[in-house]
Protein backbone atom coordinates (compact mmCIF):
# COMPACT_ATOMS: atom_id res chain seq x y z
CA UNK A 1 36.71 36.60 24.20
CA UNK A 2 35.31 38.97 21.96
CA UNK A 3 38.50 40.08 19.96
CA UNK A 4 39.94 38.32 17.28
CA UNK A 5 43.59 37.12 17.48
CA UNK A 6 46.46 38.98 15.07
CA UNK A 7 49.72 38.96 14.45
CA UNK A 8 50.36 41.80 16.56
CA UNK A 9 48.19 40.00 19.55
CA UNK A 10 50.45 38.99 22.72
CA UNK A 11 49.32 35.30 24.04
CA UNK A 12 50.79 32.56 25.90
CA UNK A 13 49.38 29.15 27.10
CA UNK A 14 47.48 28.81 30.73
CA UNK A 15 50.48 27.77 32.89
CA UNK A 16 48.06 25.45 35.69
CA UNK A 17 46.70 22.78 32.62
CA UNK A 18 48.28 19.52 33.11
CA UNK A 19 50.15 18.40 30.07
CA UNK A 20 52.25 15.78 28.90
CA UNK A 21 54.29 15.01 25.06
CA UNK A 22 53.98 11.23 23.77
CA UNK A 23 56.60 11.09 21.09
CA UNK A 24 55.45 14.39 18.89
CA UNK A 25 52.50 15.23 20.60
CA UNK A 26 51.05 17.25 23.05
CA UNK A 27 48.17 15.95 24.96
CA UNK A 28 46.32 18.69 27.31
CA UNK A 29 43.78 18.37 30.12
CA UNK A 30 40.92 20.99 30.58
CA UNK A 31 39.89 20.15 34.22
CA UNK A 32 36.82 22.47 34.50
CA UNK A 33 35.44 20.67 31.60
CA UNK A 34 36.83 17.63 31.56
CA UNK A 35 37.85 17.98 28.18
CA UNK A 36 41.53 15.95 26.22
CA UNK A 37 43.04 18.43 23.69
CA UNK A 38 45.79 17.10 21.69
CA UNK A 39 48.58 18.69 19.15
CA UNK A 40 50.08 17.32 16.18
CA UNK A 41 53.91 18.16 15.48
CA UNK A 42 53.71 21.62 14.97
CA UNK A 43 50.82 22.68 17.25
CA UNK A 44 53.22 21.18 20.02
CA UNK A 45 55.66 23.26 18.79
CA UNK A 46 53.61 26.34 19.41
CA UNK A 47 52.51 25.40 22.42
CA UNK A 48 55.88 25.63 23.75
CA UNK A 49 56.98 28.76 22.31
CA UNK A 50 53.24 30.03 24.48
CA UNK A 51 55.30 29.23 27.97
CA UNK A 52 56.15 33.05 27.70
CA UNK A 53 53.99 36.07 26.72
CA UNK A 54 54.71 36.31 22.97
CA UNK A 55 53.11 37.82 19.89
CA UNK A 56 52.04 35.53 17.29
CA UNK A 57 54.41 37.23 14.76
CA UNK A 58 57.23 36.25 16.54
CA UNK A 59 55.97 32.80 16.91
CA UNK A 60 54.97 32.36 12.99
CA UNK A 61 59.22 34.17 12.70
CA UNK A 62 60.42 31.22 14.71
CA UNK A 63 58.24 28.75 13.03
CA UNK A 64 59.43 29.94 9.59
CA UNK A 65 62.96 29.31 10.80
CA UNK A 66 62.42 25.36 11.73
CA UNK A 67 59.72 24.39 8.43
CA UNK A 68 60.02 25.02 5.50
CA UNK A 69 56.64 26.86 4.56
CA UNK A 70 55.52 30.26 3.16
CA UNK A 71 54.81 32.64 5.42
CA UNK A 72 51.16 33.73 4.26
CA UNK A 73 50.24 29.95 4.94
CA UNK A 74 51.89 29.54 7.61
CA UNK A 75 50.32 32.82 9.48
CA UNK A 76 47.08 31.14 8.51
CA UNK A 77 47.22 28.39 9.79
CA UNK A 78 48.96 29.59 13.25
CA UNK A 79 45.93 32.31 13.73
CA UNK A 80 43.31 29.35 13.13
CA UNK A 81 45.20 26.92 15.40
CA UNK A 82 45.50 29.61 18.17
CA UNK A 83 41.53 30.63 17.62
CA UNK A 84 40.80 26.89 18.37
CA UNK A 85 42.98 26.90 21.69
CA UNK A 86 41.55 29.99 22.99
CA UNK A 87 38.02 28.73 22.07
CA UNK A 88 38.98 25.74 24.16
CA UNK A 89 40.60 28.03 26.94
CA UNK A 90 44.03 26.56 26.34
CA UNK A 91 45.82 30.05 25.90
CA UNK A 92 44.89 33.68 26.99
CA UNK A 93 45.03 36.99 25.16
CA UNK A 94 47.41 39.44 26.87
């Protein structure tokens, strides 16, 4: 893990951690560590558009079509979210 995450950087989530949504959130199971990782509203959105290899432009493009946010934030805040879930080895860096 010793490059940083960009726009241009593909990722997508690990496919084998258990899951499950409760209303709009994401709840995710790290069994090596034992660890309970959950998403609010829109990190549950991005965690499904990770079931595929993406980059995170094209996530933070999709995102900007379904909330109403500017882009600069939004990029942000996608790049810090996605630093904290491969920190927490939720997603992998393609």
């Amino acid at each position: 893990m010793t490059s940083e995450i960009d726009l241009t950087t593909r990722v997508r989530r690990y496919s084998d951690l258990p899951w499950r949504r409760i209303e709009n959130e994401i709840f995710i199971i790290t069994p090596d560590d034992g660890g309970l990782h959950n998403l609010n509203e829109v990190g549950a959105r991005v965690w499904e558009l990770l079931a595929g290899s993406r980059d995170v432009a094209g996530i933070v493009d999709q995102l900007l079509g379904e909330y109403e946010v500017e882009r600069e934030r939004l990029s942000a805040d996608i790049l810090g979210l996605l630093a904290k879930m491969r920190r927490a080895d939720l997603i992998e860096v393609l």
